[in-house]
Protein backbone atom coordinates (compact mmCIF):
# COMPACT_ATOMS: atom_id res chain seq x y z
CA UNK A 1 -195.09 18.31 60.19
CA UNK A 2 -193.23 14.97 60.43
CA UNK A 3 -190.14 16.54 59.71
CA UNK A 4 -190.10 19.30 62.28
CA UNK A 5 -191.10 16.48 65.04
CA UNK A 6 -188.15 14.37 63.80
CA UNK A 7 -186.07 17.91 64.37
CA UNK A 8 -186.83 18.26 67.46
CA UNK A 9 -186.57 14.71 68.23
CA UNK A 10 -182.90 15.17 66.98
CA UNK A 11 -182.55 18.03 68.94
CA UNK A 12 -183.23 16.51 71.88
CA UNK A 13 -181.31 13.45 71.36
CA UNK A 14 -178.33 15.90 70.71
CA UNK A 15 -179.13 17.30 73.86
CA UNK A 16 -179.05 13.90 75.47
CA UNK A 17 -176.07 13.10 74.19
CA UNK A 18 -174.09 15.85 75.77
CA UNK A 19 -175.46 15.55 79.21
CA UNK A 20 -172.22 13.34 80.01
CA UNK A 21 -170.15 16.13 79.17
CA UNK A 22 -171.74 18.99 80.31
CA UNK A 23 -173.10 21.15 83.76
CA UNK A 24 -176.78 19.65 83.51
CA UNK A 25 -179.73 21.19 85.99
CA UNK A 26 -183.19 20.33 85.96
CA UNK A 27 -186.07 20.55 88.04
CA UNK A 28 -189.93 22.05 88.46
CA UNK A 29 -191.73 25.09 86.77
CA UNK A 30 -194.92 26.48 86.68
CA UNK A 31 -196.33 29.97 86.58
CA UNK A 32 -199.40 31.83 84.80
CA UNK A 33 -200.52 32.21 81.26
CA UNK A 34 -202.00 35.33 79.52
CA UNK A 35 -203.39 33.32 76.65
CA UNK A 36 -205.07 34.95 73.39
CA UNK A 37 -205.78 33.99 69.89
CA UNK A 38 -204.08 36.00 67.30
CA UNK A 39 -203.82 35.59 63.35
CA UNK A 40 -205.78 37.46 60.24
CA UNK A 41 -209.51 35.87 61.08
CA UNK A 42 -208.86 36.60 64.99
CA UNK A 43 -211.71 38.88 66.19
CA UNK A 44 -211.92 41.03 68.72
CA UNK A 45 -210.89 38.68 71.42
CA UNK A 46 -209.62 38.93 75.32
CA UNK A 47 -206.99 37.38 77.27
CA UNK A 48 -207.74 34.21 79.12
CA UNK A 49 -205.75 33.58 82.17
CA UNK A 50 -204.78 30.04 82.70
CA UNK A 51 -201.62 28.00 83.61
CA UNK A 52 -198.80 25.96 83.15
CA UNK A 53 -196.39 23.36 85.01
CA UNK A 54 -193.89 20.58 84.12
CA UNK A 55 -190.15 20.12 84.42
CA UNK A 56 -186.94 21.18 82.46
CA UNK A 57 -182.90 20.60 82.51
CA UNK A 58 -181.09 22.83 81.47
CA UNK A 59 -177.46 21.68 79.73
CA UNK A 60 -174.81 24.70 79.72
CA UNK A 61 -171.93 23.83 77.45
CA UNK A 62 -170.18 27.13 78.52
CA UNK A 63 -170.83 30.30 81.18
CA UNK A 64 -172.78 31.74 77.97
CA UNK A 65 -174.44 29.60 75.91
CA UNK A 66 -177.13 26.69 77.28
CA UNK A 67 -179.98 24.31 76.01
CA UNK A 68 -183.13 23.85 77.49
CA UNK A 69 -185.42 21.49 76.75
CA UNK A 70 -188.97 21.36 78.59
CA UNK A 71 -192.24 19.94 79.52
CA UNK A 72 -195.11 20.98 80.14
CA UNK A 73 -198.65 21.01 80.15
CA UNK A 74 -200.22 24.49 79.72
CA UNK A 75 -203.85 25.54 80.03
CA UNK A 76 -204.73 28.29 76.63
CA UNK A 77 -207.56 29.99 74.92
CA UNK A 78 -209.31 33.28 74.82
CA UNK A 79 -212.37 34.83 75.17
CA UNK A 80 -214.99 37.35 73.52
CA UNK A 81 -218.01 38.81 74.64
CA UNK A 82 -220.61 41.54 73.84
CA UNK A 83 -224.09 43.16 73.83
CA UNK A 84 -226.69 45.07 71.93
CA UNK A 85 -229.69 46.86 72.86
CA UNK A 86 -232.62 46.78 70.35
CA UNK A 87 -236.17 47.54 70.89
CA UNK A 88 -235.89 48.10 74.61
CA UNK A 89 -234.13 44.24 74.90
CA UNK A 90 -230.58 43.79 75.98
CA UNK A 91 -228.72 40.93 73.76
CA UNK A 92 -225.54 39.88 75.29
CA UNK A 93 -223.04 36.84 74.56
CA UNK A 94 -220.05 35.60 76.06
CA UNK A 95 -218.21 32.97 74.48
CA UNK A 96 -214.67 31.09 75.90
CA UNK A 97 -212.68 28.85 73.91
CA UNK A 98 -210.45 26.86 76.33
CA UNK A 99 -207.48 24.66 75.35
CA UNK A 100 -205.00 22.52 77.12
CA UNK A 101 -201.61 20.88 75.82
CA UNK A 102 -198.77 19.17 76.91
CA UNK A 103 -195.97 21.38 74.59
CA UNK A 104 -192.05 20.57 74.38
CA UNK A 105 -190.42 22.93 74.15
CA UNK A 106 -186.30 23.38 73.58
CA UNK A 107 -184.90 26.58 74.13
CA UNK A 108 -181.78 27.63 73.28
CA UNK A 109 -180.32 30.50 75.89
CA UNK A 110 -177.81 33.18 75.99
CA UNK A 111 -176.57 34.39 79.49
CA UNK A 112 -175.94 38.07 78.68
CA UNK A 113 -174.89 38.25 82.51
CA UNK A 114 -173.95 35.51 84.90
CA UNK A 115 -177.93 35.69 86.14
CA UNK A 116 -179.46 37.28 83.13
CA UNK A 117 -180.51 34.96 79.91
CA UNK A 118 -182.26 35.53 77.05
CA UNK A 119 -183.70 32.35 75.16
CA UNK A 120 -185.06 31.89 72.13
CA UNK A 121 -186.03 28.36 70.86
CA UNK A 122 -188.87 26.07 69.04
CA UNK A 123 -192.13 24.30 70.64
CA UNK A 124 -194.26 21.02 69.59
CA UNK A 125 -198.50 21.03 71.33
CA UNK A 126 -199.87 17.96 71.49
CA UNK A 127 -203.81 19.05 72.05
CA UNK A 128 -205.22 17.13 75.26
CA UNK A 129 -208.81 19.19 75.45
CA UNK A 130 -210.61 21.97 73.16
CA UNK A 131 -213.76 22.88 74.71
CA UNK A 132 -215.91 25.94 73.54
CA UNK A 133 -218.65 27.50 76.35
CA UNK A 134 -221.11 29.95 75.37
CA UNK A 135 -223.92 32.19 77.72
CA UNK A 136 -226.10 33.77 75.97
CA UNK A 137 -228.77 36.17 77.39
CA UNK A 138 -231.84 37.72 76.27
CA UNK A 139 -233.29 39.88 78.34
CA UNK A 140 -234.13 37.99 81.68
CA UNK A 141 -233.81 34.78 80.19
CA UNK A 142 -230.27 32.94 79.98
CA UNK A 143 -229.01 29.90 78.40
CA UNK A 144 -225.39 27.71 78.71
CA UNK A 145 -223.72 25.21 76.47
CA UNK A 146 -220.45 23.66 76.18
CA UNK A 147 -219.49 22.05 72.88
CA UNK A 148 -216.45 19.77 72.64
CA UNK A 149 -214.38 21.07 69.79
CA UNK A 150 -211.38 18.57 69.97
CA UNK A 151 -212.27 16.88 66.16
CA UNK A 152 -212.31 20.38 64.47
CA UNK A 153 -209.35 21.40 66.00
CA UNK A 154 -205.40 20.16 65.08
CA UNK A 155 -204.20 18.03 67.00
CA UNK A 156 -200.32 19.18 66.79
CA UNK A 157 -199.47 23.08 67.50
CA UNK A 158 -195.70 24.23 66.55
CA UNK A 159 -194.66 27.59 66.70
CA UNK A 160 -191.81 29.65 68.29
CA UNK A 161 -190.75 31.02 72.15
CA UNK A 162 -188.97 33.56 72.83
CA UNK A 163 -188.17 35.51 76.56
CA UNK A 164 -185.84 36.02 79.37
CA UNK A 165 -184.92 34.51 82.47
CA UNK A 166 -183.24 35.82 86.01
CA UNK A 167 -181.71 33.35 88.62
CA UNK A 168 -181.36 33.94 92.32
CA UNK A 169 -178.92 33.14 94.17
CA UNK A 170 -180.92 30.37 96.33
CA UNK A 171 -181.71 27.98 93.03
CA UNK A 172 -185.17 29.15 92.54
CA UNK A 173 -185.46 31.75 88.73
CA UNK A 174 -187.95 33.56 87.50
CA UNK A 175 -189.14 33.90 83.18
CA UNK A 176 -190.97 35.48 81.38
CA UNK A 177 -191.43 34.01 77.57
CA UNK A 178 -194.48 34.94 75.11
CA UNK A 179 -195.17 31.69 72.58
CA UNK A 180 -196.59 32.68 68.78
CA UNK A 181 -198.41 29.24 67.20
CA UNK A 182 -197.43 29.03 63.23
CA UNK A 183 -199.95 26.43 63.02
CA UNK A 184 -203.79 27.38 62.59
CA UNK A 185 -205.97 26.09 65.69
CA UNK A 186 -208.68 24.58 62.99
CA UNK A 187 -208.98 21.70 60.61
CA UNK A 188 -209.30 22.24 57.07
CA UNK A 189 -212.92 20.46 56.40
CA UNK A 190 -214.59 18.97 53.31
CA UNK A 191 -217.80 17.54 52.67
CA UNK A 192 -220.65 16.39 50.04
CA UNK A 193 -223.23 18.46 48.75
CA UNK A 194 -225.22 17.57 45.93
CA UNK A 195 -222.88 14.98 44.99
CA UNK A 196 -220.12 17.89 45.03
CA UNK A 197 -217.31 18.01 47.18
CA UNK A 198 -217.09 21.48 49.06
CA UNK A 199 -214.32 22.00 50.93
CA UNK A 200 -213.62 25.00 53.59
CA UNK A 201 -209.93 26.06 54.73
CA UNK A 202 -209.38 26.66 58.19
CA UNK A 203 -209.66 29.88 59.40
CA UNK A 204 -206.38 31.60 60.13
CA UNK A 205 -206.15 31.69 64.10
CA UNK A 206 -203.15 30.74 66.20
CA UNK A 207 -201.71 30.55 69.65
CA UNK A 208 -200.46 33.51 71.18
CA UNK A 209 -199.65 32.59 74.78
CA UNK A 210 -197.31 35.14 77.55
CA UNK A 211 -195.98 32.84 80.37
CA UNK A 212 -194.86 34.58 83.63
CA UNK A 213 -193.27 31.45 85.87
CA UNK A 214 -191.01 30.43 88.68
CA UNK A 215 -188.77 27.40 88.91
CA UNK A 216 -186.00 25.48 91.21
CA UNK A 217 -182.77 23.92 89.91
CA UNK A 218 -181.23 21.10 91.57
């Protein structure tokens, strides 16, 4: 993990570098996420609508080719929920796992057409918040908690963007991107039983976040 935050680190030092030689825009974005939870121990789960807003520049070397380094902080999660019916008594359960981090990420961009880009780039989460709620109901009779999972869950998320982006002609653009996490959203644990060390792996669950956004260049 150290060495892909020194990458990016380098990448956006390069990126720094060529500012003084290159067209350089930056400016505002923000826009909704369609968050989710994906990987081989994902269950059933639904889309979570949240959010995200920060700021960008955007260095273009040439009329084609263009770096973009971002961020922003960006609202995640997903939800499940359900219900059985036994004996006459209705059972039903919702549960929401809500995230929030502040990711960086550095997109590298194509411009298929002088408006029209396609980008495709790396991303670093730093976790701010990992809260789970839960309602349960039983019959008539409900009951709320909220649990605050930051410990259990990692505290860096990398993964991988990849979407398209349209500009107008007044300096405001709209994107679409969808992020996949590589990084599992729990700890590995470990602890002693019996004066034997048990240890659990995390399970394998990862960000999958689709971003639809607006944003301004100056």
């Amino acid at each position: 993990m150290k060495r892909i935050t020194l990458t990016l680190l380098g990448l956006v030092a390069f990126s720094t570098t060529a500012v003084a030689q290159q067209e350089v825009k930056f400016g505002p974005k923000a826009g909704v996420n369609f968050a989710n939870i994906a990987g081989k121990d994902a269950e059933d789960n639904k889309m979570l609508i949240g959010f995200h807003v920060g700021a960008f520049a955007e260095i273009k070397f040439n009329d084609k080719f263009a770096i973009q380094p971002e961020i922003l902080y960006s609202a995640q999660g997903a939800k499940q929920e359900g219900s059985q019916t036994i004996a006459g008594i209705t059972t039903s359960y919702e549960a929401t796992a809500k995230t929030s981090y502040i990711n960086v990420p550095i997109m590298a961009k194509y411009y298929v057409a002088p408006s029209f880009a396609v980008e495709l780039g790396p991303y670093v989460g730093f976790l701010m918040s990992s809260d789970l709620e839960s309602k349960n109901t039983i019959g008539s009779v409900t009951s709320e908690t909220e649990t605050d999972m930051k410990d259990y869950t990692n505290s860096i998320d990398f993964g991988v963007g990849a979407g398209v982006s349209y500009n107008l002609d007044n300096g405001f653009f709209i994107g679409a991107r969808y992020n996949l996490g590589l990084t599992k959203l729990g700890k590995d644990s470990s602890q002693t039983i019996g004066g034997i060390e048990v240890s659990t792996e995390a399970l394998d669950t990862k960000n999958a976040v689709i971003q639809v956004g607006v944003g301004y260049k100056f």
